[in-house]
Protein backbone atom coordinates (compact mmCIF):
# COMPACT_ATOMS: atom_id res chain seq x y z
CA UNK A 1 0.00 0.00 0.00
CA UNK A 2 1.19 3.33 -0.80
CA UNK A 3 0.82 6.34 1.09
CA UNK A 4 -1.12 8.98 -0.26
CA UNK A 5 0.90 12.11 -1.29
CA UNK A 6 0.15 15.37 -0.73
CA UNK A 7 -1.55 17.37 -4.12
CA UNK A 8 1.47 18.98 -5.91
CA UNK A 9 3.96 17.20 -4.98
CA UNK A 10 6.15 15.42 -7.28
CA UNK A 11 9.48 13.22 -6.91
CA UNK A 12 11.77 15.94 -7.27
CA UNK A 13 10.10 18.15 -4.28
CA UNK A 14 10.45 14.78 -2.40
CA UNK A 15 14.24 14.03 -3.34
CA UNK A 16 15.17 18.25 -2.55
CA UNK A 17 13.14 17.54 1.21
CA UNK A 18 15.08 14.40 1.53
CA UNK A 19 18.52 16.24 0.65
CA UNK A 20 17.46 18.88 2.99
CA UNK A 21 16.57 16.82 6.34
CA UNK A 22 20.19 15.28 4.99
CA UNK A 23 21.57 18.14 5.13
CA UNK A 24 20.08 19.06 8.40
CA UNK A 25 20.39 15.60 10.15
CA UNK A 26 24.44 16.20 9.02
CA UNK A 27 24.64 19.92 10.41
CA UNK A 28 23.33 18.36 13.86
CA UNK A 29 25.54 15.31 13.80
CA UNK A 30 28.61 17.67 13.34
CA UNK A 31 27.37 19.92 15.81
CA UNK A 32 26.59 17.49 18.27
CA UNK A 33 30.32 16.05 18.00
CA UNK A 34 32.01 19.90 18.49
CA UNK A 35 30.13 20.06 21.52
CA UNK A 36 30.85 16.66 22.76
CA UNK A 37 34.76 17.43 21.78
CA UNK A 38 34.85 20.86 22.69
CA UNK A 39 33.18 19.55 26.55
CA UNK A 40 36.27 16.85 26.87
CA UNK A 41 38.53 19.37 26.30
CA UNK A 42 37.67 21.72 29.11
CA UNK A 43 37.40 18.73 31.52
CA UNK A 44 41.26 18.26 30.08
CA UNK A 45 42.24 21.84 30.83
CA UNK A 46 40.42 22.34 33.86
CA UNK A 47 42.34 18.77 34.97
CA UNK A 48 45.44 20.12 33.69
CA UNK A 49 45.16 23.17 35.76
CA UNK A 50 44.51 21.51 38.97
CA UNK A 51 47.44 19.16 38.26
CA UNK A 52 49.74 21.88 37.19
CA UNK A 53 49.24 23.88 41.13
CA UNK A 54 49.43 20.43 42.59
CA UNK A 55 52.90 19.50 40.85
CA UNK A 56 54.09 23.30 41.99
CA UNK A 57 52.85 22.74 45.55
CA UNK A 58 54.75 19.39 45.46
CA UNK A 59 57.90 20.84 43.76
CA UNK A 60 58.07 23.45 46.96
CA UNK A 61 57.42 20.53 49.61
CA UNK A 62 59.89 18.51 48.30
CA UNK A 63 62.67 21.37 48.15
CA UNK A 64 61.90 22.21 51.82
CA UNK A 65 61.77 18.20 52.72
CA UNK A 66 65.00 17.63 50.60
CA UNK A 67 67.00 20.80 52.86
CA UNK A 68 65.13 18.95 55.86
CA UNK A 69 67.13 15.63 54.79
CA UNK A 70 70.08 17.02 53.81
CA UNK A 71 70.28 19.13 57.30
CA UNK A 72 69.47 15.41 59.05
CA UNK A 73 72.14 13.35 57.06
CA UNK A 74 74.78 16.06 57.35
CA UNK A 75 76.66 14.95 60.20
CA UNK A 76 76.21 11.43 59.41
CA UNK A 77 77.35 11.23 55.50
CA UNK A 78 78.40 14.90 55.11
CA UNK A 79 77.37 18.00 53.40
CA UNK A 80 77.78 16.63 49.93
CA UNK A 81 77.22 13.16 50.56
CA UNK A 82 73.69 13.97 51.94
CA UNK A 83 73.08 16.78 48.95
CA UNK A 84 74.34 13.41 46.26
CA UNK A 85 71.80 10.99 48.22
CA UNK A 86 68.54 13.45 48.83
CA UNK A 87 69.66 14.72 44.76
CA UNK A 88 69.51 10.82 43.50
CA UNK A 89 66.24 10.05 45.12
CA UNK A 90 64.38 13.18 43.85
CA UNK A 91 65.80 12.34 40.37
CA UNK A 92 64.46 8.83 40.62
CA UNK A 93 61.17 9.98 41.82
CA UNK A 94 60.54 12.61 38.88
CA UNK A 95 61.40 10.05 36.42
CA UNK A 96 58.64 7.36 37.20
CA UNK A 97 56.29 10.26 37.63
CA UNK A 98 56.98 11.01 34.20
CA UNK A 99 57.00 7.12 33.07
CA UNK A 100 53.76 7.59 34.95
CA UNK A 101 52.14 10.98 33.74
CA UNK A 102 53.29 9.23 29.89
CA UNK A 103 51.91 6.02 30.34
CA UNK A 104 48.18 7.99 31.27
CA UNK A 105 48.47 10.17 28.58
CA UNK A 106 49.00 7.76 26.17
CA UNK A 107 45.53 6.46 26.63
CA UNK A 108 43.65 9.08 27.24
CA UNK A 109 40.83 9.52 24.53
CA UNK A 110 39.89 13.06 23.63
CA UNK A 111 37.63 12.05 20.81
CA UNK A 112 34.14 10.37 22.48
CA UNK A 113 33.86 6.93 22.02
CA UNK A 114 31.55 6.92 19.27
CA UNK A 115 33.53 9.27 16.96
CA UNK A 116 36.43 7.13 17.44
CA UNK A 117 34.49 3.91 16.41
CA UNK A 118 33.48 5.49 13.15
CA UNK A 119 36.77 7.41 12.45
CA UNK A 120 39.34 4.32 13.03
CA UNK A 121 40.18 3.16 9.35
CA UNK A 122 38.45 -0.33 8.53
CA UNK A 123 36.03 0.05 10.79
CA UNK A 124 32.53 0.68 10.17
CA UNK A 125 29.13 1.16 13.00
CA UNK A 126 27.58 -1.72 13.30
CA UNK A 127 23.63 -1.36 12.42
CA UNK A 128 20.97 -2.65 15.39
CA UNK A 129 20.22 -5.39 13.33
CA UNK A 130 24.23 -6.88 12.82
CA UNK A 131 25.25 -9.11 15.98
């Protein structure tokens, strides 16, 4: 059964509507995906800006706990010996926080999950009716 159209219409009013709500459905997909992008960003810098005061914070307690050290270990090891010891440990600390901060932002996504599905080469979105 077909459905009845509406007087006056013909198939190329129908195929310039259908091109239109294309057009439209498109302009909202895109849309949609700057805002969905453009809120994982500011969740990003707003979490980079936190982190950044919290890494200065740290940076100044751990020069004021490395003099602390240094002041305890001086008349034990020295004045240089305790400056080489306190100096190795900070070093080896800053490097597996970097192996650390690296390793996290090498999988962080900043594309949602969905764009990433349809923009990863040889994959395509599976329709409701594929398993």
């Amino acid at each position: 059964m077909m459905a009845d159209r509406r007087p006056g219409e013909n198939i190329a009013d129908l195929i310039r509507e259908a091109i239109q709500e294309t057009k439209d459905w498109l302009i909202a997909e895109i849309t949609l995906a700057r805002a969905q992008i453009s809120k994982t960003l500011g969740e990003y810098a707003s979490a980079a800006a936190a982190w950044g005061l919290a890494a200065l914070l740290a940076l100044l307690a751990l020069v004021y706990l490395g003099l602390a050290v240094v002041l305890l270990l001086t008349p034990y090891i020295g004045e240089t010996g305790a400056a080489a010891a306190v100096g190795t440990v900070l070093l080896i600390a800053a490097v597996a926080a970097f192996l650390y901060g690296r390793a996290k932002f090498l999988h962080a996504k900043v594309l949602p999950p969905r764009m990433t599905q349809i923009l990863t080469p040889g994959n395509s979105p599976k329709r409701r009716n594929e398993p």
